[in-house]
N, C-alpha and C. Protein backbone atom coordinates (compact mmCIF):
# COMPACT_ATOMS: atom_id res chain seq x y z
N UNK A 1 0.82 -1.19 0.00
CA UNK A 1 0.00 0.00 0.00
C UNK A 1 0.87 1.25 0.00
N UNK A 2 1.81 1.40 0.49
CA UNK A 2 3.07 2.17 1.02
C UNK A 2 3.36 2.77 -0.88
N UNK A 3 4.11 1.54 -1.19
CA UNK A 3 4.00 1.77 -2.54
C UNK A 3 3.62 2.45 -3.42
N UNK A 4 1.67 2.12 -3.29
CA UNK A 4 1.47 2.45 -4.48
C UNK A 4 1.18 3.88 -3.69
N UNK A 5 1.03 4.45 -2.85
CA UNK A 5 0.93 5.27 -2.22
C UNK A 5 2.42 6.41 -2.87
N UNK A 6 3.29 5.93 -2.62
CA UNK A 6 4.69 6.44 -3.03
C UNK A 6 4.59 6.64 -4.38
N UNK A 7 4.48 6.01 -5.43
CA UNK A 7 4.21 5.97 -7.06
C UNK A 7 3.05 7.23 -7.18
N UNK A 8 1.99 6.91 -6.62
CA UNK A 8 0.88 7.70 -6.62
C UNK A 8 1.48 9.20 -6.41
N UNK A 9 2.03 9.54 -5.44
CA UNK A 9 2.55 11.04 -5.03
C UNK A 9 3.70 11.08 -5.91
N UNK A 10 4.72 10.73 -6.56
CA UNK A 10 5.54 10.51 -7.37
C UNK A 10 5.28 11.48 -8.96
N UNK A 11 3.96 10.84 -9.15
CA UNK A 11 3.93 10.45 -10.60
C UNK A 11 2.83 12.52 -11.09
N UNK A 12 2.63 12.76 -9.60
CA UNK A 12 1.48 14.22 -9.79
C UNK A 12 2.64 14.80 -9.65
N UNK A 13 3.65 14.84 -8.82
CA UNK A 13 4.89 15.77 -8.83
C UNK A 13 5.37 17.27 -9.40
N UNK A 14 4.98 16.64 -11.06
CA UNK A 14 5.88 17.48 -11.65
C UNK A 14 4.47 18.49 -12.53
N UNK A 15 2.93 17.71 -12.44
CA UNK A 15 1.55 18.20 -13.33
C UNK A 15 1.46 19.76 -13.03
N UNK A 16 1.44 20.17 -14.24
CA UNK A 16 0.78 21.22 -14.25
C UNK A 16 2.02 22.27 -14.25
N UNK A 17 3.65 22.06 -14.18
CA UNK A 17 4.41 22.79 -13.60
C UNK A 17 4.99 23.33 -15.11
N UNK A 18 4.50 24.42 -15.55
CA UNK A 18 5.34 25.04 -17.06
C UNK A 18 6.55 26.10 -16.60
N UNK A 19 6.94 25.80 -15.55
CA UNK A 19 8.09 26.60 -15.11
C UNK A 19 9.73 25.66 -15.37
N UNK A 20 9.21 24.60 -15.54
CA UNK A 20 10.42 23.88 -15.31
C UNK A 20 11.04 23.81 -16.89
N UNK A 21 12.34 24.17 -16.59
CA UNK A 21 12.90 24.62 -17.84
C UNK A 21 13.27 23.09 -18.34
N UNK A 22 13.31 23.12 -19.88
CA UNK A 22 13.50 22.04 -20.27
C UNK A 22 14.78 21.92 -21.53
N UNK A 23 15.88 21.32 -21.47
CA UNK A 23 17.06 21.15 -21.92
C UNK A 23 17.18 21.37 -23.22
N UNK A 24 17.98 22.17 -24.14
CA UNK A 24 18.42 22.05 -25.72
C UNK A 24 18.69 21.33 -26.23
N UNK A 25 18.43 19.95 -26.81
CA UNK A 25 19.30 18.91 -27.06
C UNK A 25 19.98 19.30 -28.19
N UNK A 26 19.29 19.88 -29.02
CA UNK A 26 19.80 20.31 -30.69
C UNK A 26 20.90 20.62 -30.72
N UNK A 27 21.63 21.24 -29.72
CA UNK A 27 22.90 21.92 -29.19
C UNK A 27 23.82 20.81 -28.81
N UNK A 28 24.65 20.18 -29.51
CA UNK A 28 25.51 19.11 -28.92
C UNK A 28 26.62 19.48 -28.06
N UNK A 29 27.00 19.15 -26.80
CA UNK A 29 28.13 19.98 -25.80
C UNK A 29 29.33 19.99 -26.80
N UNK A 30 30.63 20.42 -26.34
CA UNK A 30 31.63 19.87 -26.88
C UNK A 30 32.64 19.11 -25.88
N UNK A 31 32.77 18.22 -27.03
CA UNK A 31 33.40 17.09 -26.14
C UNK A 31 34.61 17.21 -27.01
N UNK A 32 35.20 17.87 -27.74
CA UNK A 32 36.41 18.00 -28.79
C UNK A 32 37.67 18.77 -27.42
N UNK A 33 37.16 19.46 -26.41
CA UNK A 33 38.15 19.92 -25.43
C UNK A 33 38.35 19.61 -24.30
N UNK A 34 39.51 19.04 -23.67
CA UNK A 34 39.53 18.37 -22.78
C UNK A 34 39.89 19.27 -21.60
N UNK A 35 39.39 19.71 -20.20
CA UNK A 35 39.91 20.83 -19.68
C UNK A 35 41.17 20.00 -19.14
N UNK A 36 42.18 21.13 -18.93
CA UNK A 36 43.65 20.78 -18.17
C UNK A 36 43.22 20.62 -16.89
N UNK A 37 43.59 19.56 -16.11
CA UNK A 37 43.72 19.20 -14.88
C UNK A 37 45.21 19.03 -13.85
N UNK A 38 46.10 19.63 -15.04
CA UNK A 38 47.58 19.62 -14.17
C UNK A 38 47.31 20.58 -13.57
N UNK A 39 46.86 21.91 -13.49
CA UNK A 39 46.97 23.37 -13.15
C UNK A 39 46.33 23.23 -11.99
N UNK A 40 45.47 22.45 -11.64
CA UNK A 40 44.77 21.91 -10.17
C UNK A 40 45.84 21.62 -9.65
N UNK A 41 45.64 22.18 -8.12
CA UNK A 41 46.89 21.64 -6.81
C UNK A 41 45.71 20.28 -6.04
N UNK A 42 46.37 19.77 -6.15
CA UNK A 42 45.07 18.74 -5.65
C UNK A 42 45.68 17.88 -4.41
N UNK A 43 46.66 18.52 -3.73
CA UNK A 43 47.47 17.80 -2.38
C UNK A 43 46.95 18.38 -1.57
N UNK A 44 47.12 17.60 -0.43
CA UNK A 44 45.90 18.32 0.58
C UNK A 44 46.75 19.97 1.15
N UNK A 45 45.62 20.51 1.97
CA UNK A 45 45.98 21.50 2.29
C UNK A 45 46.76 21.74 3.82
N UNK A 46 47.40 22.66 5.01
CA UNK A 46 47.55 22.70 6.14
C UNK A 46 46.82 22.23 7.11
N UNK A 47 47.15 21.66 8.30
CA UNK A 47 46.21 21.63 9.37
C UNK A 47 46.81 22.01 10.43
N UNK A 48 45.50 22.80 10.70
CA UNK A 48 45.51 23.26 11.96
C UNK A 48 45.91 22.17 13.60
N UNK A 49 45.91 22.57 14.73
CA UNK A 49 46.07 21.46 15.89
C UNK A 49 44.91 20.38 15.61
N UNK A 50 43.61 21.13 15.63
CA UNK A 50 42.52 20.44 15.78
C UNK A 50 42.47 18.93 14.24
N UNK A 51 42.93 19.76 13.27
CA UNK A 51 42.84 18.99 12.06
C UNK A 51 43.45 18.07 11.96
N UNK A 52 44.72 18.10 12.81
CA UNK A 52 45.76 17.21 12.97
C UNK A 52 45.26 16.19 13.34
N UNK A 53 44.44 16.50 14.94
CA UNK A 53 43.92 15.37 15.50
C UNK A 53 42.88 14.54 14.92
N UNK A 54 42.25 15.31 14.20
CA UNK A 54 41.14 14.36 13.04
C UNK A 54 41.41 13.74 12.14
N UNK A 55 43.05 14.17 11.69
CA UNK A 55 43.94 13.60 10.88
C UNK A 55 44.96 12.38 11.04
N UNK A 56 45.04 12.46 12.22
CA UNK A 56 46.18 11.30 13.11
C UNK A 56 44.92 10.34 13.45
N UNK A 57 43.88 10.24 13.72
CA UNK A 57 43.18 9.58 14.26
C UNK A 57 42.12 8.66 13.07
N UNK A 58 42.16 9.15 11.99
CA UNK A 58 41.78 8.22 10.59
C UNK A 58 42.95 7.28 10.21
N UNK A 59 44.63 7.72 10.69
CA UNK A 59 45.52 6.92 10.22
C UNK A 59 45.50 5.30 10.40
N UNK A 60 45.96 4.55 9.71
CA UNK A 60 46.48 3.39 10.12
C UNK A 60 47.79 2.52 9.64
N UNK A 61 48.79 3.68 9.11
CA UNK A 61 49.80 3.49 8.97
C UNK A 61 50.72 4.90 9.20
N UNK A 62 52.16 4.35 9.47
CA UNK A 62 52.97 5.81 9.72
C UNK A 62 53.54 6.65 8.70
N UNK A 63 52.86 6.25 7.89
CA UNK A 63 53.22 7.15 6.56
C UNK A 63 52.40 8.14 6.42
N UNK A 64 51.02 8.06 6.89
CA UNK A 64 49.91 9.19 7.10
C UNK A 64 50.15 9.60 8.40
N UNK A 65 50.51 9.04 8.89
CA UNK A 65 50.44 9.88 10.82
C UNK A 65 52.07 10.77 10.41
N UNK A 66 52.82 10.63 9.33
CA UNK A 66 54.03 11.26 9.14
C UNK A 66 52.99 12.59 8.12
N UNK A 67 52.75 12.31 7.42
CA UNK A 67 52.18 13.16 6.32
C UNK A 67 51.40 14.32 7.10
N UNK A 68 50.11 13.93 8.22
CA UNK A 68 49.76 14.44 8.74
C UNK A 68 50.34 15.65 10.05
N UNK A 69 51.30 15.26 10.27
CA UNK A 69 52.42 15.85 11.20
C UNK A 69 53.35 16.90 10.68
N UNK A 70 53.02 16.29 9.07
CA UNK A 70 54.18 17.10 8.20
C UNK A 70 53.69 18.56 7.58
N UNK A 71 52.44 18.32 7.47
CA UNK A 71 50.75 19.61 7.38
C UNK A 71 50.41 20.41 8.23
N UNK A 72 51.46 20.08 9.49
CA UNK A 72 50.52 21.33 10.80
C UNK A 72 50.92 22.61 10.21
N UNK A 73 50.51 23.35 10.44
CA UNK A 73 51.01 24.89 10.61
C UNK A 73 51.50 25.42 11.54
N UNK A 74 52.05 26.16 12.28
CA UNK A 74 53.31 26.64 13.00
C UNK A 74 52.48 27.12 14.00
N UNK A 75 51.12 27.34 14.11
CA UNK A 75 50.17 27.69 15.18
C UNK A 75 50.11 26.22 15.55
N UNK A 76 49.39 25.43 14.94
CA UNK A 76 49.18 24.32 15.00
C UNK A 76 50.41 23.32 16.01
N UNK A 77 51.35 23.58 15.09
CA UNK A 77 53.28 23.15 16.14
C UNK A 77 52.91 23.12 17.51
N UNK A 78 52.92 24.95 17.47
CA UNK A 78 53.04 25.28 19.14
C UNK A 78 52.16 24.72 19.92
N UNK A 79 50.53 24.74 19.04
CA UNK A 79 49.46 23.94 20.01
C UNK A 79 49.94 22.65 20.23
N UNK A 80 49.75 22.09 19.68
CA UNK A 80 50.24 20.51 19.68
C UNK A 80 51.22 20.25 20.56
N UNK A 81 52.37 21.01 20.62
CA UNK A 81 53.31 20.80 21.39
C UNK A 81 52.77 21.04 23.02
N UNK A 82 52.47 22.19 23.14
CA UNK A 82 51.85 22.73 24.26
C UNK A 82 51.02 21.65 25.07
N UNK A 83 49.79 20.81 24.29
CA UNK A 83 49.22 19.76 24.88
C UNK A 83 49.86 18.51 25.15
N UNK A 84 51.10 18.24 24.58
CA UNK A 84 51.82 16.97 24.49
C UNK A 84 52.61 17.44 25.84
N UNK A 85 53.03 18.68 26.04
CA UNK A 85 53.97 19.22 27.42
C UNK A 85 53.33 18.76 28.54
N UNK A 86 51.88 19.22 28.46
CA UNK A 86 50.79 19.66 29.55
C UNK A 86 50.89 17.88 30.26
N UNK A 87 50.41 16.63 29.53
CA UNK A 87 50.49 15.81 29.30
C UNK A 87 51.71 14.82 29.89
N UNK A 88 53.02 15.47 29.11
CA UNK A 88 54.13 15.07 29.72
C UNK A 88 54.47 15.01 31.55
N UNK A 89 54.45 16.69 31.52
CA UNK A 89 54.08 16.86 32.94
C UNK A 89 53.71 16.37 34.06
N UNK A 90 52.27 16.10 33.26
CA UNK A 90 51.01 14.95 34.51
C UNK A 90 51.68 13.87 34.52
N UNK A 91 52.52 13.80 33.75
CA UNK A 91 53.11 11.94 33.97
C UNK A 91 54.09 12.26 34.46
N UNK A 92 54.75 12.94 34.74
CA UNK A 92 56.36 12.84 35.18
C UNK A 92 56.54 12.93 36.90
N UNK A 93 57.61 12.49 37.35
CA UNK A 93 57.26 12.22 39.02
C UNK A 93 57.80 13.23 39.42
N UNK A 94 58.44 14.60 38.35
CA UNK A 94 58.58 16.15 39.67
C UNK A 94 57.29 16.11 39.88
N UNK A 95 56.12 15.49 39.24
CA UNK A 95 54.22 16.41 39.62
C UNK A 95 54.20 15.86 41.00
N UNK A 96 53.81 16.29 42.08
CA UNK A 96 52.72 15.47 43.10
C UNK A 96 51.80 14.49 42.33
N UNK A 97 51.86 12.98 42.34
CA UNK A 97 51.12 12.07 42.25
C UNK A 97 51.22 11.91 40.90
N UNK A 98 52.77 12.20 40.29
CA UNK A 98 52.39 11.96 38.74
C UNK A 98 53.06 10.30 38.78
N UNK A 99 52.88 9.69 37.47
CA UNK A 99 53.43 8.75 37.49
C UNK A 99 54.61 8.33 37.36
N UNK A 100 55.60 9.32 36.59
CA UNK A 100 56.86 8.72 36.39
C UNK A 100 57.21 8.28 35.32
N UNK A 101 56.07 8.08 34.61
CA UNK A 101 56.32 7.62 33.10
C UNK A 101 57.06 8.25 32.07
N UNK A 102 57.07 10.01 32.68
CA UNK A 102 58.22 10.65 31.77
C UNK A 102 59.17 11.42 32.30
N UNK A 103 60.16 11.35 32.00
CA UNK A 103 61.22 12.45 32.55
C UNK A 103 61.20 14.04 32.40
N UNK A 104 59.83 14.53 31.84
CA UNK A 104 59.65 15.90 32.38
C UNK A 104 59.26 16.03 30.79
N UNK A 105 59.21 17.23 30.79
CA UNK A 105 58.34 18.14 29.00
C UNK A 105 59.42 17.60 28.04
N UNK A 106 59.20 17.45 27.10
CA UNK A 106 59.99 16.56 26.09
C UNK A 106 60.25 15.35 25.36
N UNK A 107 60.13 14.77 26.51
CA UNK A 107 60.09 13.08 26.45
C UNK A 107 59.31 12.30 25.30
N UNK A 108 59.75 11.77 24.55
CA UNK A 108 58.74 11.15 23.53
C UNK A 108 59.30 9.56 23.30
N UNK A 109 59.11 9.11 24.63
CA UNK A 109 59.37 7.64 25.07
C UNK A 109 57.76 7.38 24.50
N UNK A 110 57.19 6.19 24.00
CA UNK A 110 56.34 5.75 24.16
C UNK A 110 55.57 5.13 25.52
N UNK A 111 56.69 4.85 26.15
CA UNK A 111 55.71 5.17 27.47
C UNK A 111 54.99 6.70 28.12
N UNK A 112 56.01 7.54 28.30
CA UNK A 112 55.61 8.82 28.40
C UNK A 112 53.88 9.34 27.39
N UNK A 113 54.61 9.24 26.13
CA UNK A 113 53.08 9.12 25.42
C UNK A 113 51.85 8.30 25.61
N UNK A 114 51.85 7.64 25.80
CA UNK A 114 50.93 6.73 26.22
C UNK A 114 50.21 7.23 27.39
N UNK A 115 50.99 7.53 28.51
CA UNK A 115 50.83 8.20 29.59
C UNK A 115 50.06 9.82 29.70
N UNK A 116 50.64 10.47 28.44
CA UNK A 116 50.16 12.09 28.38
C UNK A 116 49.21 11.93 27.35
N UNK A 117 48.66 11.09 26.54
CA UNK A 117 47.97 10.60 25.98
C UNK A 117 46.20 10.13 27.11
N UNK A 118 46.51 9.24 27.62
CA UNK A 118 45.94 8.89 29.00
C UNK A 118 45.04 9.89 29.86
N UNK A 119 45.22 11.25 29.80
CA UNK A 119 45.81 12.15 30.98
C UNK A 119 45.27 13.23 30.07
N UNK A 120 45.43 13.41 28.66
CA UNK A 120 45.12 14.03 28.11
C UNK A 120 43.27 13.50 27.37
N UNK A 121 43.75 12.41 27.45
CA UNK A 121 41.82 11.88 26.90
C UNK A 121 40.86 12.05 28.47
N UNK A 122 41.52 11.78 29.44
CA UNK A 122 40.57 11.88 30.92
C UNK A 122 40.30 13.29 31.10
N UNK A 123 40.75 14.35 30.33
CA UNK A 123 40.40 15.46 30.50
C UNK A 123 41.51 16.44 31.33
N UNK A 124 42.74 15.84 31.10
CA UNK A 124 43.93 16.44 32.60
C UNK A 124 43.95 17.50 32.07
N UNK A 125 43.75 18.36 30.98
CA UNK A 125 44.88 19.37 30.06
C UNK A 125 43.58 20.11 29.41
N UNK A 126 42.51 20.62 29.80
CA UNK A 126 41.67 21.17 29.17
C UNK A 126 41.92 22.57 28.81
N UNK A 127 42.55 23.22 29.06
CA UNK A 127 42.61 24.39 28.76
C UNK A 127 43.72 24.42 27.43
N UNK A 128 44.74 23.64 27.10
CA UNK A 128 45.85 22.87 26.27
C UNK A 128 44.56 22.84 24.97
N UNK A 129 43.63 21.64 25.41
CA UNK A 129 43.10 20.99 24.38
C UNK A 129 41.80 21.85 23.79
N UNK A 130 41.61 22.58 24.68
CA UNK A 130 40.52 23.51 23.92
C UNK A 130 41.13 24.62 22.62
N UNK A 131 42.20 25.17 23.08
CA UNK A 131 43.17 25.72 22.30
C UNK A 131 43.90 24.85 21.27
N UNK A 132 43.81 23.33 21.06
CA UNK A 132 44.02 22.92 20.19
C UNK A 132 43.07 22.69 19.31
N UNK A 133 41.63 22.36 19.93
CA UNK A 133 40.81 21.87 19.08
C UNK A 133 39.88 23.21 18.42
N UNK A 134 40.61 24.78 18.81
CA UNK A 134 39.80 25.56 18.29
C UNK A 134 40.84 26.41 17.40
N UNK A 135 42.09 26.50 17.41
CA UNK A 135 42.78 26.74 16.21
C UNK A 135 42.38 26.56 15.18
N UNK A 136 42.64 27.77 14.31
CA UNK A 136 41.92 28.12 13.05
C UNK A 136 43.06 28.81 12.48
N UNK A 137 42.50 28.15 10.83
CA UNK A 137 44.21 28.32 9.62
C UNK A 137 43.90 30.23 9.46
């Protein structure tokens, strides 16, 4: 019933409508010119902190998590860096109650990451990550 219901409203659609313009065929396009498509830049563009992270996080190899790293923009750098510090920090044992996992801002042990990573998804670094995720090119 749905159907013919659907066909039914379908098929009145277009009655009665002399507005709708209707195509030249007589006019054949040309297909004799091919437009240039080298002159297109067609590599992706910069990213921002935030883009990065939307960018690192589709990866699944290190050739895109390189590519993507390789696109920040220099705002983008400092953010990024800034949240990876914030991060570092919370893990390192100068903090009261940090863990130890890194030897202070810098560190890019995979443990350390993992750790400011951690710390950084539980929400440790919000003021870091808001400023990353609202950077604009």
């Amino acid at each position: 019933m749905r159907i013919i219901l659907l066909c039914a409203t379908l098929s009145f659609l277009g009655c009665g409508d002399d507005a709708t313009p209707v195509m030249d065929l007589s006019v054949a396009p040309d297909l004799q010119s091919v437009p240039d498509l080298s002159v297109r830049d067609l590599s992706p563009g910069p990213l921002t902190c935030g883009g990065f992270v939307t960018c690192i996080m589709s990866c699944t190899s290190q050739t895109c998590a390189t590519d993507c790293l390789t696109r920040l923009t220099p705002s983008g750098t400092t953010k990024l860096n800034t949240l990876i510090n914030c991060g570092d920090v919370a893990c390192s044992a100068d903090v009261d109650g940090g863990s130890g996992d890194c030897s202070g801002a810098g560190d890019m042990s995979q443990t350390c990451l993992t750790c400011a990573l951690g710390i950084i998804q539980s929400g440790g670094c919000p003021t870091e990550l808001s400023a990353c995720t609202s950077d604009t090119l």
